[in-house]
Structures are given as structure tokens and as C-alpha cells.
PDB file of N, CA and C in Angstrom:
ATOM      1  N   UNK A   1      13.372   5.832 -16.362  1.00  0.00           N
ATOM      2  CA  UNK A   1      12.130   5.165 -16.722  1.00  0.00           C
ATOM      3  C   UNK A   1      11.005   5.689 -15.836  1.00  0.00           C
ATOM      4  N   UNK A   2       9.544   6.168 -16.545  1.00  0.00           N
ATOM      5  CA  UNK A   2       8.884   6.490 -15.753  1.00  0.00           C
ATOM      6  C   UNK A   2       7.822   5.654 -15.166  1.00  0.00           C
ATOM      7  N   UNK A   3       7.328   5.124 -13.835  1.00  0.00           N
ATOM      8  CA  UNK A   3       6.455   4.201 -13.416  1.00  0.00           C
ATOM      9  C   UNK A   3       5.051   5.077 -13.785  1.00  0.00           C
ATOM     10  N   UNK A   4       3.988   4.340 -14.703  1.00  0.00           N
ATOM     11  CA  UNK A   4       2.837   4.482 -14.744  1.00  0.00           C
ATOM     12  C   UNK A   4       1.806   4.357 -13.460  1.00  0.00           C
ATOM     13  N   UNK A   5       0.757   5.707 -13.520  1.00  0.00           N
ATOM     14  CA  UNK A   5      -0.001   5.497 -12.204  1.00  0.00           C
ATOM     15  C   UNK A   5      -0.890   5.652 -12.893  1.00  0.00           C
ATOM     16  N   UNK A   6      -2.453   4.675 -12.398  1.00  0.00           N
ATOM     17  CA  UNK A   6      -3.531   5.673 -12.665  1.00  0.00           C
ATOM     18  C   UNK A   6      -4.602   5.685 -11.460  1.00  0.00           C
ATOM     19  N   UNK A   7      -5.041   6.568 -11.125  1.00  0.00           N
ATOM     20  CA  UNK A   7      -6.079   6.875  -9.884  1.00  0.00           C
ATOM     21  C   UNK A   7      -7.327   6.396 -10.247  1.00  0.00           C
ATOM     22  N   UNK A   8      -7.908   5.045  -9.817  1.00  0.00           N
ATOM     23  CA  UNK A   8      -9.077   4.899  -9.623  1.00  0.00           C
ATOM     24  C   UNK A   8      -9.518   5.452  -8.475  1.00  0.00           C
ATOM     25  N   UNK A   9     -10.525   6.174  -9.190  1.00  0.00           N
ATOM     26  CA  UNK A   9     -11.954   6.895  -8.211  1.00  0.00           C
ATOM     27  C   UNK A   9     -13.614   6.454  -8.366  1.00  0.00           C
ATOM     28  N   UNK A  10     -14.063   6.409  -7.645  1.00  0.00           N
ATOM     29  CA  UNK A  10     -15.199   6.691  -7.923  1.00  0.00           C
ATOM     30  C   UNK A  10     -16.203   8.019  -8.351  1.00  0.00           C
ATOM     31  N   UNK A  11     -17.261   7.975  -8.958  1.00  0.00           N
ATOM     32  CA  UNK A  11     -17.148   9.580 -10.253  1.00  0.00           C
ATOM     33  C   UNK A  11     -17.472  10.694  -8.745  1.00  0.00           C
ATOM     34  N   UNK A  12     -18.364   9.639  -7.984  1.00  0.00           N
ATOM     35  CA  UNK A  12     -18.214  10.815  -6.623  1.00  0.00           C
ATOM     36  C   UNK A  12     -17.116  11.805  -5.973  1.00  0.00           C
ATOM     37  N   UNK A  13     -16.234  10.791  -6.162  1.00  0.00           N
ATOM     38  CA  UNK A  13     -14.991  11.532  -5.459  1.00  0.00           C
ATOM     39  C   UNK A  13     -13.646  11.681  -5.714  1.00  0.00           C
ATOM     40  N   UNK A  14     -14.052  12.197  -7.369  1.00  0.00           N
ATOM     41  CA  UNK A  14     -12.706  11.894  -8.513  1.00  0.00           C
ATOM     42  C   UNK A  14     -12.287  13.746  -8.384  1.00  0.00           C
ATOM     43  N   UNK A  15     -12.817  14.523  -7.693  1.00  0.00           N
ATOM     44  CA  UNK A  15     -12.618  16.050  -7.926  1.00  0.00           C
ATOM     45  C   UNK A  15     -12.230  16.246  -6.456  1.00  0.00           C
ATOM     46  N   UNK A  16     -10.706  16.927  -6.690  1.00  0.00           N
ATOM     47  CA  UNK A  16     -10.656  17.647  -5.269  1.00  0.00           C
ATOM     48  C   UNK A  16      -9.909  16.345  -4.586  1.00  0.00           C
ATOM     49  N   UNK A  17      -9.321  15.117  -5.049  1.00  0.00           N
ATOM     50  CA  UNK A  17      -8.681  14.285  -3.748  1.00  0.00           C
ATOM     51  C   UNK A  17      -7.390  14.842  -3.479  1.00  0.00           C
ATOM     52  N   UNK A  18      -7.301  14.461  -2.660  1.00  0.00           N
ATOM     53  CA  UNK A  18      -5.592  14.760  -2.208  1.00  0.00           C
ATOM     54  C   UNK A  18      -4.414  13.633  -2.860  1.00  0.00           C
ATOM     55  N   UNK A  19      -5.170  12.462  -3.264  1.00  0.00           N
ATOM     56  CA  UNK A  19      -3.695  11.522  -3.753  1.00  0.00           C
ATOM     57  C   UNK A  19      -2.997  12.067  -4.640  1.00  0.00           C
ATOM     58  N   UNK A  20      -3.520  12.425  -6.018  1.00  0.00           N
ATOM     59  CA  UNK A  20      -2.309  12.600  -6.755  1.00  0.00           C
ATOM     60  C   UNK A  20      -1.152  13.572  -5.937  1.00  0.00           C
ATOM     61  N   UNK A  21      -1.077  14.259  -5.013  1.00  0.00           N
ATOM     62  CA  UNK A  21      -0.574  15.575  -4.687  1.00  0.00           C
ATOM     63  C   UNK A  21       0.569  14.063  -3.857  1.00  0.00           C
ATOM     64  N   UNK A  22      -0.712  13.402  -3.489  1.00  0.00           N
ATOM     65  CA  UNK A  22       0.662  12.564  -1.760  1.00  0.00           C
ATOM     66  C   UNK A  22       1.508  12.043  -2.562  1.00  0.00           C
ATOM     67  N   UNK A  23       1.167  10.823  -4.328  1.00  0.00           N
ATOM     68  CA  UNK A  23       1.481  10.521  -4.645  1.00  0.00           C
ATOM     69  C   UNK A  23       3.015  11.551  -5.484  1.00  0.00           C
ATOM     70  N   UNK A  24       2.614  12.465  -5.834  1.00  0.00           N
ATOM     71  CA  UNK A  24       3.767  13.074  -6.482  1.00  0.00           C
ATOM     72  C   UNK A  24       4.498  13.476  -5.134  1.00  0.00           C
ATOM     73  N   UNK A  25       4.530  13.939  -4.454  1.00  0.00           N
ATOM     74  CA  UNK A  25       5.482  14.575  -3.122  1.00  0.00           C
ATOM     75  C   UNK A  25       6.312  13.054  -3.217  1.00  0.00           C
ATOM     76  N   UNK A  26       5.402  12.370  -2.470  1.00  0.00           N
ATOM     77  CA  UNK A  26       6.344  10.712  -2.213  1.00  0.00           C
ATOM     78  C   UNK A  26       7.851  10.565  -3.336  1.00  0.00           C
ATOM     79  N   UNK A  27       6.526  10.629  -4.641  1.00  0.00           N
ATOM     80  CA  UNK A  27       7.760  10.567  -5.864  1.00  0.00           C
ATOM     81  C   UNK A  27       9.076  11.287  -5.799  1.00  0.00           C
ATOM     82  N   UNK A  28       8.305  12.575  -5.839  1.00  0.00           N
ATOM     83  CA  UNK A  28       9.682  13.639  -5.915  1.00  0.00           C
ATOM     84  C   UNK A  28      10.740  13.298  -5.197  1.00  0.00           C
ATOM     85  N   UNK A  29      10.387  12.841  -3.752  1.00  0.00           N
ATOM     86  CA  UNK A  29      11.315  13.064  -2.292  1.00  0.00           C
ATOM     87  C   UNK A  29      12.067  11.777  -2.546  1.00  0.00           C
ATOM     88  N   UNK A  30      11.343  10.558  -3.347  1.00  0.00           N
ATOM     89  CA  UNK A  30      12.437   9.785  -3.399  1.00  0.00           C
ATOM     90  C   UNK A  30      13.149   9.549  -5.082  1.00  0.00           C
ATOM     91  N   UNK A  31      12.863  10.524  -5.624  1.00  0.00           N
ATOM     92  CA  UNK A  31      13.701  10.761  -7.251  1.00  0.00           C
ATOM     93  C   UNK A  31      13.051  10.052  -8.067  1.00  0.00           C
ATOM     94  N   UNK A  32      11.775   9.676  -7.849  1.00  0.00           N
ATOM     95  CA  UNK A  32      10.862   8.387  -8.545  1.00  0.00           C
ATOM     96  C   UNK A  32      10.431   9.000  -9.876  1.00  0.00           C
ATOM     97  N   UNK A  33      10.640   8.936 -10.999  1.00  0.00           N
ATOM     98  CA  UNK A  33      10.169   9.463 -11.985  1.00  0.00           C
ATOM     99  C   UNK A  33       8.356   9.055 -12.476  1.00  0.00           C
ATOM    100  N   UNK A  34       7.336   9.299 -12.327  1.00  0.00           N
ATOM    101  CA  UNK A  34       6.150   9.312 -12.738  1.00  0.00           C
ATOM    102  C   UNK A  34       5.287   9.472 -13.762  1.00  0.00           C
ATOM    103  N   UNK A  35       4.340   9.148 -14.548  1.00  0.00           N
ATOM    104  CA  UNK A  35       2.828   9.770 -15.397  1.00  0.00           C
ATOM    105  C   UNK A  35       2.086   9.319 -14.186  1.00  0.00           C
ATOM    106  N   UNK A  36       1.152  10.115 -14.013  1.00  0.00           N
ATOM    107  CA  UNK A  36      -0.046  10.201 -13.106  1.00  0.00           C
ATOM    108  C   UNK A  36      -1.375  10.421 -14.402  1.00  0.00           C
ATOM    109  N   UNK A  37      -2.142   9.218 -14.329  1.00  0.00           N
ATOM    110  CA  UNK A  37      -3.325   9.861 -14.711  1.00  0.00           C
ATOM    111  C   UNK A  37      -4.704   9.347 -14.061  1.00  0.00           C
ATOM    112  N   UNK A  38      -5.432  10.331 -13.851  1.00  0.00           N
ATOM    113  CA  UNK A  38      -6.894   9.801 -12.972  1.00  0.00           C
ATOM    114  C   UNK A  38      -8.062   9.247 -13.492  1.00  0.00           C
ATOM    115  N   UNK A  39      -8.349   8.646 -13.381  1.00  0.00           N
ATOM    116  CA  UNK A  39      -9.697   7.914 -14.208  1.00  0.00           C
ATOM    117  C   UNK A  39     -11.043   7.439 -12.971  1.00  0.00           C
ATOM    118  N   UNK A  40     -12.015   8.120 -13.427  1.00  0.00           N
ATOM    119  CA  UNK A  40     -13.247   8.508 -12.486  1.00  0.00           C
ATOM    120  C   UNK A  40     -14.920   7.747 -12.649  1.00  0.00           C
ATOM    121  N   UNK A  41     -14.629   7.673 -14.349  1.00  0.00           N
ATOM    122  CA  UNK A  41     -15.791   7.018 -14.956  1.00  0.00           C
ATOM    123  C   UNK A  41     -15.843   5.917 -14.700  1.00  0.00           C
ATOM    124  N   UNK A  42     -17.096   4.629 -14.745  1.00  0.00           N
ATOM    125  CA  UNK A  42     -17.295   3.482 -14.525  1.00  0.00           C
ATOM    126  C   UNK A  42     -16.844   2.828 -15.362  1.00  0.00           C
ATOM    127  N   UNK A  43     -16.724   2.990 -16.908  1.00  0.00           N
ATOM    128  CA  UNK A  43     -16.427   2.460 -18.040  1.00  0.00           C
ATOM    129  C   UNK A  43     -14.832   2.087 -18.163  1.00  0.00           C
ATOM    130  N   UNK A  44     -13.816   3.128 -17.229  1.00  0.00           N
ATOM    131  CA  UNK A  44     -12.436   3.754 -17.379  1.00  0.00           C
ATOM    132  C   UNK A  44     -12.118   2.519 -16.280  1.00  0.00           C
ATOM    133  N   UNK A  45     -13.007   2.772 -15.124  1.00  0.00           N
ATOM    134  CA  UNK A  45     -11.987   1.821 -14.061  1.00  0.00           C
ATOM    135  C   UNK A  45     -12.536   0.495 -13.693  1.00  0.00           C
ATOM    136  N   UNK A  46     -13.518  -0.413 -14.600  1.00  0.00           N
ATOM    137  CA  UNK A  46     -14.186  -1.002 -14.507  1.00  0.00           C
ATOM    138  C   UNK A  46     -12.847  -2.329 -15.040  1.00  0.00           C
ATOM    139  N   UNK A  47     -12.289  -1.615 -15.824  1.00  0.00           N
ATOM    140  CA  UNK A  47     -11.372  -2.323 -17.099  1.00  0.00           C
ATOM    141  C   UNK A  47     -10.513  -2.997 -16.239  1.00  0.00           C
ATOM    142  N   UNK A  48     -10.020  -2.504 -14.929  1.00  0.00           N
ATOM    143  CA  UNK A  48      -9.488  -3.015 -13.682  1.00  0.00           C
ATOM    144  C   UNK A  48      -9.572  -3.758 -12.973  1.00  0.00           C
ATOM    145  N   UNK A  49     -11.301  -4.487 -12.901  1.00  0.00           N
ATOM    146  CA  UNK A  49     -11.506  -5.151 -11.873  1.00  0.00           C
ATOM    147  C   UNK A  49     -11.686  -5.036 -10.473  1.00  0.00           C
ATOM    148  N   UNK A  50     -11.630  -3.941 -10.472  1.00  0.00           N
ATOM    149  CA  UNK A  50     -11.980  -3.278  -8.984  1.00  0.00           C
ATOM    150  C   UNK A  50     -13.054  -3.023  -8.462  1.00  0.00           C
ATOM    151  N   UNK A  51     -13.774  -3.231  -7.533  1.00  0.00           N
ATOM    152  CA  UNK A  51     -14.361  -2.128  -6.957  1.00  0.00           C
ATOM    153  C   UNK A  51     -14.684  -1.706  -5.325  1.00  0.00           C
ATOM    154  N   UNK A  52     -13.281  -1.661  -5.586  1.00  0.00           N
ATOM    155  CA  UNK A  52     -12.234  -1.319  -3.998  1.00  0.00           C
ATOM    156  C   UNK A  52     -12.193   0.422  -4.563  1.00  0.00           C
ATOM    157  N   UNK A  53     -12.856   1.785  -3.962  1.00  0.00           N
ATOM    158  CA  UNK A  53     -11.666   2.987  -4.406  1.00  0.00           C
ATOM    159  C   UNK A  53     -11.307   3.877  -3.271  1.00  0.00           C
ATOM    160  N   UNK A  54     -10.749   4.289  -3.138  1.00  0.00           N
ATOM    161  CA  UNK A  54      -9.693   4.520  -4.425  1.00  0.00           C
ATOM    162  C   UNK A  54      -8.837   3.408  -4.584  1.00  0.00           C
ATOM    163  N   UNK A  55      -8.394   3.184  -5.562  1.00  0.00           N
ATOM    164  CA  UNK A  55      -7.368   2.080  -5.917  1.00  0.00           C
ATOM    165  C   UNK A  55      -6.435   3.241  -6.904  1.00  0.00           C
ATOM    166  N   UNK A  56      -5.000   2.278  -6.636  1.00  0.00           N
ATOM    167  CA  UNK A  56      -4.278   2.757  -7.860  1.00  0.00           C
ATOM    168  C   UNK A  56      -3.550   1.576  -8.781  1.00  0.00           C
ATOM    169  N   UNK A  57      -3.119   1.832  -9.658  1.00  0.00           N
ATOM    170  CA  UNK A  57      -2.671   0.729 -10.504  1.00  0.00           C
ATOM    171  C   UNK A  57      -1.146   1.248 -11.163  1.00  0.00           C
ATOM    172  N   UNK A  58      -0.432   0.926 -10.438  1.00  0.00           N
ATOM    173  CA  UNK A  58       1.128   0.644 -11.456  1.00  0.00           C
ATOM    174  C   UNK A  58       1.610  -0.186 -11.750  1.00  0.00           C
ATOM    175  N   UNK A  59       2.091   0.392 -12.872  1.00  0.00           N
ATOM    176  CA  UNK A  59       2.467  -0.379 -13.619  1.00  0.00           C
ATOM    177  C   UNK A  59       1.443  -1.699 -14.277  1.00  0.00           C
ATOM    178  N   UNK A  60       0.434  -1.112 -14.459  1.00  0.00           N
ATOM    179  CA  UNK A  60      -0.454  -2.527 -15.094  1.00  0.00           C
ATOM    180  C   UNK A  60      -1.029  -3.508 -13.817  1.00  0.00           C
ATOM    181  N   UNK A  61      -0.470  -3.229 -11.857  1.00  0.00           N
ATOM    182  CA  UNK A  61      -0.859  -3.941 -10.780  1.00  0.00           C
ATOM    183  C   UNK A  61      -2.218  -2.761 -10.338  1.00  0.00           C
ATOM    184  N   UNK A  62      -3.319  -3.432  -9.963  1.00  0.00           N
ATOM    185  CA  UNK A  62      -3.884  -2.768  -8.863  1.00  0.00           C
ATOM    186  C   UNK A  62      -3.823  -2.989  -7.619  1.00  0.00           C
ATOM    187  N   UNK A  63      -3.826  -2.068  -6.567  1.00  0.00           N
ATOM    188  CA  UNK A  63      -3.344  -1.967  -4.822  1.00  0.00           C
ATOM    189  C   UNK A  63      -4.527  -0.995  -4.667  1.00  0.00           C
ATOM    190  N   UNK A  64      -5.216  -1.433  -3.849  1.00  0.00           N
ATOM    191  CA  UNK A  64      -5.810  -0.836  -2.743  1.00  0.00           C
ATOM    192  C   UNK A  64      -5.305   0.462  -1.946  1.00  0.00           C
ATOM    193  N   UNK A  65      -5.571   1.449  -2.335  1.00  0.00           N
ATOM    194  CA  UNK A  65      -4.969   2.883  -1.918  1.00  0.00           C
ATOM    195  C   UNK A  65      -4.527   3.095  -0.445  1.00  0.00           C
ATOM    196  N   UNK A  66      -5.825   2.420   0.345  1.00  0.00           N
ATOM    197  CA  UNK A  66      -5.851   2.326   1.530  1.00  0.00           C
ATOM    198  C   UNK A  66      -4.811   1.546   2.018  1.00  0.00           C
ATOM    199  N   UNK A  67      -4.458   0.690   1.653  1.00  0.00           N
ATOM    200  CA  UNK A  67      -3.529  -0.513   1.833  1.00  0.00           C
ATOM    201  C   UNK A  67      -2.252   0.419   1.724  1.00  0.00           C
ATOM    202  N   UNK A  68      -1.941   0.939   1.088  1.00  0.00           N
ATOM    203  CA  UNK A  68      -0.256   1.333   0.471  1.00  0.00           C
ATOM    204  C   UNK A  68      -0.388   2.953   0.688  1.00  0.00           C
ATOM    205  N   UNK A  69      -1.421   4.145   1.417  1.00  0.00           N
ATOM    206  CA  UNK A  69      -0.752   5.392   1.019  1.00  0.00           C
ATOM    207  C   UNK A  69      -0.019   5.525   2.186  1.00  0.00           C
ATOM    208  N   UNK A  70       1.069   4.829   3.215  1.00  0.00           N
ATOM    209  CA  UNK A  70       2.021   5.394   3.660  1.00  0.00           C
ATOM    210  C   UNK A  70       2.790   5.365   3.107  1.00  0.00           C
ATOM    211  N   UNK A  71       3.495   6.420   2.940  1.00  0.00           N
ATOM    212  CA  UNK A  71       4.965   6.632   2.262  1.00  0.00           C
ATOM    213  C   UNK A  71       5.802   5.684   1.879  1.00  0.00           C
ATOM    214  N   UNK A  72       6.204   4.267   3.274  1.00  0.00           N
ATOM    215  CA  UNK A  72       7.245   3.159   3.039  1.00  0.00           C
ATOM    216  C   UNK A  72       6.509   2.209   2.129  1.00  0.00           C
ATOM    217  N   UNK A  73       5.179   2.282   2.261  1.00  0.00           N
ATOM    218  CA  UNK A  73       4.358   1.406   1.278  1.00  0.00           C
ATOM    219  C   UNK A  73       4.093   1.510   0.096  1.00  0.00           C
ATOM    220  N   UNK A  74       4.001   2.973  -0.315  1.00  0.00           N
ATOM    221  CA  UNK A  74       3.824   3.545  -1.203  1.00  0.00           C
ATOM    222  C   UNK A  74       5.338   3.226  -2.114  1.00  0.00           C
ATOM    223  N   UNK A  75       6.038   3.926  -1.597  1.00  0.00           N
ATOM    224  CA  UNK A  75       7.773   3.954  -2.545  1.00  0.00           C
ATOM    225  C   UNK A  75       8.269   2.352  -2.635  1.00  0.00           C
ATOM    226  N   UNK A  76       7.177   1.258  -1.930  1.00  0.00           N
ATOM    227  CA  UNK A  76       7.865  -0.033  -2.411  1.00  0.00           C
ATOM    228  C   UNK A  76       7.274  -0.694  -3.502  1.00  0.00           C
ATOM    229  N   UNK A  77       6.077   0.104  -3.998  1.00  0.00           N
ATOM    230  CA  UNK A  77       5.404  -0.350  -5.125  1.00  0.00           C
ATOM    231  C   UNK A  77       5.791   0.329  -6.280  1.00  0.00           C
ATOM    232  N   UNK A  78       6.016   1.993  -6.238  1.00  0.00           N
ATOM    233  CA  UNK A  78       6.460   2.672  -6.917  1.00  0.00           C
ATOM    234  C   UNK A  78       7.408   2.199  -7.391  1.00  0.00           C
ATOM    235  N   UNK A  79       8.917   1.813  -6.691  1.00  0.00           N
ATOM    236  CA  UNK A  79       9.868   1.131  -7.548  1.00  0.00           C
ATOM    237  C   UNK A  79       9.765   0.008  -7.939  1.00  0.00           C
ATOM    238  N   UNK A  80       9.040  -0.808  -8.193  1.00  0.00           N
ATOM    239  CA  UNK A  80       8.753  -2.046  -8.675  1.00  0.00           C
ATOM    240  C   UNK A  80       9.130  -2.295  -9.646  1.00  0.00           C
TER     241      UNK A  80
END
């Protein structure tokens, strides 16, 4: 089963981040199967309720990027 991601950004700083890259490594290293998709526009990540970014949202949850991109934090949301 693959866990849904999507990258809220802001349109400033939707080019060039490094998460999707941390986010897939994390995945890989722990066999996590993934879709990654990024969403940058106001219209796209507005639908979220956020306006914390980066944020990510799996599985239908949003988390605070900042909050969760260490690795142990990261892979405990991922398997959710």
C-alpha cells in the first residue's frame, strides 16, 4: 500500500526544496512505499487549512514539516 504525500509550499519556495529528496531517502531506507506530490499554488494548499509551510499532509493529516523532518518523526507518520 502506498502512503500519500503532498508538499505544501509556499509559491516562493516550491522550486529547488530539498524535502521531497529527504522524504523519499527516509522512505526508501525504511521500505515505505510512497506518491509524492507538491503543491505550491494558494488555491492547491489553501484546501488544507494551513498556513504553516512547508507542511506536509499524509494520508489526508497535515504536520508541520518542521515538526516531523527528523527521520524517527518522519517514519512514524509515514507508517500510519
Amino acid at each position: 500500500m502506498n502512503t500519500e504525500i503532498k508538499i505544501l509550499h509556499s509559491s516562493c519556495c516550491a522550486t529547488g526544496s530539498p524535502i521531497k529528496a529527504h522524504i523519499e531517502k527516509i522512505a526508501s531506507e525504511n521500505n515505505i512505499s510512497i506518491i509524492i506530490e507538491e503543491l505550491s499554488e494558494l488555491q492547491d494548499t489553501m484546501v488544507y487549512g494551513t498556513m504553516v509551510f512547508p507542511s506536509i499532509v499524509v494520508n489526508g493529516k497535515v504536520y508541520d514539516f518542521k515538526k516531523y523532518s527528523a527521520a524517527e518523526n518522519l517514519i512514524s507518520i509515514l507508517k500510519l
